[in-house]
Protein backbone atom coordinates (compact mmCIF):
# COMPACT_ATOMS: atom_id res chain seq x y z
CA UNK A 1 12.63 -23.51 -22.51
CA UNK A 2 13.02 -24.98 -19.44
CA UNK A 3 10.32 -26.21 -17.06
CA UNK A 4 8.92 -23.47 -15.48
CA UNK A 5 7.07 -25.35 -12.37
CA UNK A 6 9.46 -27.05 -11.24
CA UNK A 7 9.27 -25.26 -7.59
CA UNK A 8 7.93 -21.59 -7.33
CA UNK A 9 11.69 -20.10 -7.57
CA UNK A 10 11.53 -21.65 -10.71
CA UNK A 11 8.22 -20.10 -11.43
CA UNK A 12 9.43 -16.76 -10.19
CA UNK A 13 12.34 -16.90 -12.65
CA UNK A 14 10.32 -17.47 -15.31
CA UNK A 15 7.74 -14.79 -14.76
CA UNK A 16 10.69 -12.54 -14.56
CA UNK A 17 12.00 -13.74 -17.27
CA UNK A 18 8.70 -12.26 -19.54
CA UNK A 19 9.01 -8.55 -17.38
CA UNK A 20 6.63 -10.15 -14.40
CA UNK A 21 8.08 -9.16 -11.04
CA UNK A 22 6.11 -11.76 -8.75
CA UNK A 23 6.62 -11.34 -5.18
CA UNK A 24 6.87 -15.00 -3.63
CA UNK A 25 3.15 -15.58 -3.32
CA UNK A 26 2.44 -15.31 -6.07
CA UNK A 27 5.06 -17.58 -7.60
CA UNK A 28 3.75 -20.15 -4.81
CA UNK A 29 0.13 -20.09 -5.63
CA UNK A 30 1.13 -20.32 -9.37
CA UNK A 31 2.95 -23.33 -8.89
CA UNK A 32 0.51 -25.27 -6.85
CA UNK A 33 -1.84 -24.40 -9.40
CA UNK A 34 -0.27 -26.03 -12.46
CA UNK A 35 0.82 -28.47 -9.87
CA UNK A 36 -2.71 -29.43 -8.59
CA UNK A 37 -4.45 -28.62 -11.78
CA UNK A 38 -7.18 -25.83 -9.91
CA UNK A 39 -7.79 -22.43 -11.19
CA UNK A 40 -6.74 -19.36 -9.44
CA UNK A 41 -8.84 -16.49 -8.32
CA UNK A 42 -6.58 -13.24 -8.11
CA UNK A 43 -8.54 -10.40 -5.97
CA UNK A 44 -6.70 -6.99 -5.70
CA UNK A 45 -7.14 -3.52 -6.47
CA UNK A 46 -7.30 -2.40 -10.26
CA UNK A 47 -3.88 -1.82 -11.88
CA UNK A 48 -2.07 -4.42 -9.86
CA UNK A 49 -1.01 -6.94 -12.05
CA UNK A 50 -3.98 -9.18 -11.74
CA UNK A 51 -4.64 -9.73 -15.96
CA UNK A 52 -0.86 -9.24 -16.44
CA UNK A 53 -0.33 -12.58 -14.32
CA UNK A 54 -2.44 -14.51 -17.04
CA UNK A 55 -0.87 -13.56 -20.01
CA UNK A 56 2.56 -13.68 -18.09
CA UNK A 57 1.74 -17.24 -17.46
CA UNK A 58 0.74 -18.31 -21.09
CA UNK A 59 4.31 -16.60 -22.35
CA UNK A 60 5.81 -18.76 -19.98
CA UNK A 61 4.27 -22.00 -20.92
CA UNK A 62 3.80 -21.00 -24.79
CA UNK A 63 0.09 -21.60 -24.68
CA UNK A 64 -2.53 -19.56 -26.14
CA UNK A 65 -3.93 -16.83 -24.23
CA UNK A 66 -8.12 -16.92 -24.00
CA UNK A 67 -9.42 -13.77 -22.52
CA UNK A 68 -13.56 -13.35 -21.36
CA UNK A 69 -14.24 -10.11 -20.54
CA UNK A 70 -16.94 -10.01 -17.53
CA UNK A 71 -19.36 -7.18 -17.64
CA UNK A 72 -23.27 -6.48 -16.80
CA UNK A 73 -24.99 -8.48 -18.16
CA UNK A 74 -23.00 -11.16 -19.74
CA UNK A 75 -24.85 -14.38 -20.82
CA UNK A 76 -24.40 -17.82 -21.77
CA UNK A 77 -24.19 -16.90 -25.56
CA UNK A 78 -21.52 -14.45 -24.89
CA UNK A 79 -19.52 -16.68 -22.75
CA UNK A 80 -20.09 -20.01 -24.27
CA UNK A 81 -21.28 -20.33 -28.09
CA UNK A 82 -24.35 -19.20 -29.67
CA UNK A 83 -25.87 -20.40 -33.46
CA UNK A 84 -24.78 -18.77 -36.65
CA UNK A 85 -28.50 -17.61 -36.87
CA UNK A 86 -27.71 -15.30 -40.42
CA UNK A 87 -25.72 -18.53 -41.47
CA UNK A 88 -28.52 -21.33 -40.43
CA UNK A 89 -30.93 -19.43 -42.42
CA UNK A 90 -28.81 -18.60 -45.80
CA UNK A 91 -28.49 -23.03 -45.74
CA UNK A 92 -32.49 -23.31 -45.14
CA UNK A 93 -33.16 -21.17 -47.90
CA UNK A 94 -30.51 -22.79 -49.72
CA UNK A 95 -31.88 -26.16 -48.87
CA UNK A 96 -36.23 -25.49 -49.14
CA UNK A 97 -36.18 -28.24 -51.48
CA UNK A 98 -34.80 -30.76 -49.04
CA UNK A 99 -36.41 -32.52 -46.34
CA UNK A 100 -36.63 -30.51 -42.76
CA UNK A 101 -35.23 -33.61 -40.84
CA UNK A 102 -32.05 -33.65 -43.25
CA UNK A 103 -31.69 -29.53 -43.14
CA UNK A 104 -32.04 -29.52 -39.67
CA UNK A 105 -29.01 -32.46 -38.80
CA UNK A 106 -26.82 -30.20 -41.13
CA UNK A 107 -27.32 -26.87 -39.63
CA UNK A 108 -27.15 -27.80 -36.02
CA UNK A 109 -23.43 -29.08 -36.98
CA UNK A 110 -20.02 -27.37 -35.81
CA UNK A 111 -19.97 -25.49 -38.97
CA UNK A 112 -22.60 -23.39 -37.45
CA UNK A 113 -21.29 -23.35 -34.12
CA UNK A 114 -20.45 -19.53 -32.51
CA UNK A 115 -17.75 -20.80 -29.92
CA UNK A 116 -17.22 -18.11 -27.30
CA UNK A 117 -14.29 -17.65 -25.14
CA UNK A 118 -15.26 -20.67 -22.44
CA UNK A 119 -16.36 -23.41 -25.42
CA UNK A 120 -12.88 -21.61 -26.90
CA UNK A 121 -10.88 -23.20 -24.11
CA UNK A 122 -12.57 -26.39 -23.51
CA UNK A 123 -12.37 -27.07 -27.21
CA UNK A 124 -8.81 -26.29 -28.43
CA UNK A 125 -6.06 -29.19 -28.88
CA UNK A 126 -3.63 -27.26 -27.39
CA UNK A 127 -3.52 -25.98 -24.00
CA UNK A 128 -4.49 -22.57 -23.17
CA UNK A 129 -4.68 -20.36 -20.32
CA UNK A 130 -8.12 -18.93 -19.51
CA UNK A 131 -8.49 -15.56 -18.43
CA UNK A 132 -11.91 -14.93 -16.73
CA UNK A 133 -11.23 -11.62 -16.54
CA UNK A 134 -13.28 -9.20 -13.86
CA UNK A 135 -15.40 -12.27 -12.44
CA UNK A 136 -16.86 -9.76 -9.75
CA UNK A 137 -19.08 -7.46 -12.71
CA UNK A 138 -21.25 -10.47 -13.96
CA UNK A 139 -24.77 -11.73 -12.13
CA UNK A 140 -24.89 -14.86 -10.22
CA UNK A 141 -26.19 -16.32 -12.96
CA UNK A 142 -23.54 -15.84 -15.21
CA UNK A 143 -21.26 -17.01 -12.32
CA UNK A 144 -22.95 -19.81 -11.63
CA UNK A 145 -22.19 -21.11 -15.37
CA UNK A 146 -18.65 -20.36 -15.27
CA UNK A 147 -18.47 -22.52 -12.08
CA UNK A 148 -20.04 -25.42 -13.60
CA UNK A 149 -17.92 -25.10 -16.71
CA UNK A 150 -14.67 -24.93 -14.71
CA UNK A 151 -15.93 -27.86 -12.37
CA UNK A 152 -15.79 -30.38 -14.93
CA UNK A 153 -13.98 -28.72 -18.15
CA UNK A 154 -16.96 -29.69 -20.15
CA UNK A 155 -20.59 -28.31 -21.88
CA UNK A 156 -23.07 -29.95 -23.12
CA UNK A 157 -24.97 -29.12 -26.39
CA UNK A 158 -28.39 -30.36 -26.80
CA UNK A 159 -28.05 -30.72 -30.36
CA UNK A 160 -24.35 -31.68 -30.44
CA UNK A 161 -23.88 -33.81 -27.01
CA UNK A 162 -21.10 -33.17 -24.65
CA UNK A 163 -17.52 -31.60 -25.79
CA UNK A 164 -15.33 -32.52 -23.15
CA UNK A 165 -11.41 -30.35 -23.20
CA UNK A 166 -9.24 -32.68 -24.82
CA UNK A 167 -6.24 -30.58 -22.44
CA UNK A 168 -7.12 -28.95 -19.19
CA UNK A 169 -6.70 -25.46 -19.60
CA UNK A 170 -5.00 -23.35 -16.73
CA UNK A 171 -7.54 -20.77 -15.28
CA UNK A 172 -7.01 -17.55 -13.82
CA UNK A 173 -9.95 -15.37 -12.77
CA UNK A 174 -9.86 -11.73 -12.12
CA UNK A 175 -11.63 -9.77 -9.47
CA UNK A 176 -11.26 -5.60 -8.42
CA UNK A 177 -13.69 -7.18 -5.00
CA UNK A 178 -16.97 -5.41 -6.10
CA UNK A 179 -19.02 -7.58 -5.05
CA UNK A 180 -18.76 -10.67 -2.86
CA UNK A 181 -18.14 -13.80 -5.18
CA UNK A 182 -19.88 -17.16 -4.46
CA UNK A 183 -18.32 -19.50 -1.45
CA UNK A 184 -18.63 -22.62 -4.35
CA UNK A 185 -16.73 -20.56 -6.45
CA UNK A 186 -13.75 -19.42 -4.09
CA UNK A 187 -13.72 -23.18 -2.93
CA UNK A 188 -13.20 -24.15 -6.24
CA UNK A 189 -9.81 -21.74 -6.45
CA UNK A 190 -6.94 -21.21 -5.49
CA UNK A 191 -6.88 -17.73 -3.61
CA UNK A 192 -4.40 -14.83 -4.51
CA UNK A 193 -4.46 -11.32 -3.08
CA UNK A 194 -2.22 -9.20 -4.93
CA UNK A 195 -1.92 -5.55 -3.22
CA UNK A 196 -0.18 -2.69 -4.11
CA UNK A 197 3.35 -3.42 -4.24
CA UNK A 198 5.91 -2.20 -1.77
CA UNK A 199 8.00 1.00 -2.63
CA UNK A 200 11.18 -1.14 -2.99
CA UNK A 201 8.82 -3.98 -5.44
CA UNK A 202 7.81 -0.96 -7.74
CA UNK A 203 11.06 0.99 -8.08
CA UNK A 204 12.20 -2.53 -9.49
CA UNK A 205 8.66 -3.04 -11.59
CA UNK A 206 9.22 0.70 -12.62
CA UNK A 207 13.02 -0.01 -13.68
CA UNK A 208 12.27 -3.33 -15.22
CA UNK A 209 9.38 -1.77 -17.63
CA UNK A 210 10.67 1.29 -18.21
CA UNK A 211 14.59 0.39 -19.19
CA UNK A 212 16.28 4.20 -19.86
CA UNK A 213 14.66 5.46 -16.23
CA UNK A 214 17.34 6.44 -13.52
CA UNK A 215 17.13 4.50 -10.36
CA UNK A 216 16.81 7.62 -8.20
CA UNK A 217 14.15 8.96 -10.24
CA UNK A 218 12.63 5.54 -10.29
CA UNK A 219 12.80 5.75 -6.31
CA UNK A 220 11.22 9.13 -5.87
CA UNK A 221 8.28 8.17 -8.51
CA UNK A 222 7.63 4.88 -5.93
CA UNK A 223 7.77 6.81 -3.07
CA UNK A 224 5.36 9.78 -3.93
CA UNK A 225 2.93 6.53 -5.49
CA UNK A 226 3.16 5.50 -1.93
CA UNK A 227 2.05 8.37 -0.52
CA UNK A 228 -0.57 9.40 -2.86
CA UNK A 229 -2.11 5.49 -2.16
CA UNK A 230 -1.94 6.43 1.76
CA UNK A 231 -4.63 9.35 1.05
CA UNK A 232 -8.31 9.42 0.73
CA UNK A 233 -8.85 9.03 -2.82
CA UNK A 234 -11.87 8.44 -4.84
CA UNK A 235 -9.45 6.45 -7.30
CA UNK A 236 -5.67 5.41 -6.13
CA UNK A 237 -3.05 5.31 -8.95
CA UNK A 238 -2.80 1.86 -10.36
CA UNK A 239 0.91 0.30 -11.02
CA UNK A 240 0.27 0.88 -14.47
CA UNK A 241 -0.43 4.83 -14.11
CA UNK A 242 3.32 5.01 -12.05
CA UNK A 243 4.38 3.17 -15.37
CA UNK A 244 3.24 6.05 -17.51
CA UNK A 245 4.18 8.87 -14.93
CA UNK A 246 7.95 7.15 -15.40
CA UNK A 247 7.51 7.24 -18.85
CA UNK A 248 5.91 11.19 -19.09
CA UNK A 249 8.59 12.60 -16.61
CA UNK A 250 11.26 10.52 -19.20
CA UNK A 251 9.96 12.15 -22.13
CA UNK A 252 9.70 15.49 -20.43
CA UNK A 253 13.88 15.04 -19.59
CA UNK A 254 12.94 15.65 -15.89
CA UNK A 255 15.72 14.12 -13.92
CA UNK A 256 13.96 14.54 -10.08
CA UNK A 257 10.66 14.97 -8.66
CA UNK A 258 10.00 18.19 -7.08
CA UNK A 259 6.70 20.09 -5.92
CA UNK A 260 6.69 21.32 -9.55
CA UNK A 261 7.22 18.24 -11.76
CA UNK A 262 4.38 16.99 -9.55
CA UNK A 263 2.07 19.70 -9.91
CA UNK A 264 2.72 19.83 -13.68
CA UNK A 265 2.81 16.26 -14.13
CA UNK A 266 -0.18 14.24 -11.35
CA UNK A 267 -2.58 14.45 -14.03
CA UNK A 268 -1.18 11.40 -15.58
CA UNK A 269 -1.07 9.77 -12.07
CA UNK A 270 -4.81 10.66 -11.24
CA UNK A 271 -8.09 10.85 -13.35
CA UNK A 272 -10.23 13.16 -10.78
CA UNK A 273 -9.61 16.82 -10.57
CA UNK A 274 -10.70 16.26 -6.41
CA UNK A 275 -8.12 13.73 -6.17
CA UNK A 276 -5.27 15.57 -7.70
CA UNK A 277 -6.27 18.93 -5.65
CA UNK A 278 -6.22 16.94 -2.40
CA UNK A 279 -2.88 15.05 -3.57
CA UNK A 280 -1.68 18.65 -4.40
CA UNK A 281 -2.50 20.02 -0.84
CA UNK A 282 -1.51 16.80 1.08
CA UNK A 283 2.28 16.48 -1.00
CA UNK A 284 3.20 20.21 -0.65
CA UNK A 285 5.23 19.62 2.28
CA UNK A 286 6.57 16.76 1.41
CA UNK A 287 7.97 18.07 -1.95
């Protein structure tokens, strides 16, 4: 394959390459951060593209993709390695007979090492891209540790010393914006806002992931999107959701959109009755 950061046309070819459709930001801010070896935090609405980006990039550089899922109350044993408790305890009892100071060096070993997703990444041979996926739904706490990890690509295990990465891994963090992430953490990144992609952008998204759909249908499905995302909504359809929409009104043989393929169809597009009866309403003469 050839080298994909070369410039960010070549990163944009590449990304398309894998069914990624970056707009020239984002092809930018991917190249400067292979180029300058930072992590990039990718803010945006849910749906976007934002998790697609990371495992786009590790298809494009053949590394392994390592995914941590943030949520409420993630901790460091989640994140970063825990003890094989069950395990430690089947080698005491095991080992009763022996001396504690000889049982204790053996089960405090790498043999009896949990690695989560962050220890994962810092200790695999080959590179990786990190996904930090959702950054904005864990405490400070929990953020706090991730930024110290990703300062220095190292942890340190009292019982084990420090485990330095052997290959810096390429980081992308995730973020829907639900909270307001730590200034040491967005200095620390590279920043990417993906939005909602233009009408033209997602006919072509729609048409690259969804080969057998007509380009006029493709069209209409981007425009009505468009207007659905202009309304007050308690939950706008994500890129993914026009995806599927494509795909039902494929299955269903329905060659245009009309009032009635939308009234029989929004239901894949939105997930709240409230939303599809004001879409309903607000579409009718438009349709």
């Amino acid at each position: 394959m050839t080298e994909p950061f070369q410039s960010p046309a070549a990163v944009a070819d590449a990304l398309r390459s894998v069914g990624y459709l970056p707009d020239p930001r984002i092809a930018q801010v991917a190249f400067l951060a292979h180029r300058l070896g930072k992590p990039i935090l990718v803010e945006g609405p849910a749906g976007v593209g934002k998790t697609e980006l990371a495992k786009s990039l590790a298809r494009i550089t053949q590394r392994k993709l390592i995914r941590l899922q943030c949520y409420e109350g993630l901790d460091e044993a989640r994140a970063l390695y825990e003890w094989n408790y069950k395990k430690q305890l089947l080698r005491i009892q095991a080992d009763r007979d022996h001396d504690w100071s000889e049982i204790e060096g053996d089960i405090f070993s790498e043999e009896f090492l949990l690695a989560r997703p962050l220890l994962q990444a810092i200790m695999s041979e080959d590179p990786v891209v990190l996904l930090v996926d959702e950054i904005d739904r864990v405490e400070m706490e929990t953020e706090a540790l991730l930024l110290e990890v990703l300062s220095d690509f190292q942890v340190s295990i009292p019982e084990l010393g420090t485990i330095s990465a052997t290959t810096t891994p390429m980081v992308v963090l995730t973020s829907n914006n639900t909270r307001e992430l730590s200034e040491a953490l967005k200095r620390r990144c590279l920043f990417l806002h993906i939005s909602y992609p233009t009408p033209e952008r997602e006919k072509e998204i729609l048409l690259t992931r969804v080969p057998d759909l007509p380009e006029r249908l493709a069209e209409q499905i981007a425009r009505v999107a468009r207007s659905v995302r202009q309304m007050d909504l308690r939950k706008h359809p994500s890129v993914s959701e026009t995806i599927d929409w494509a795909r039902t009104l494929l299955a269903l043989g329905v060659e245009s959109v009309d009032g009635q393929v939308v009234s029989d169809t929004i239901h894949v597009l939105l997930k709240y009755q409230t939303d599809i009866d004001r879409a309903l309403k607000e579409l009718e003469p438009q349709t």
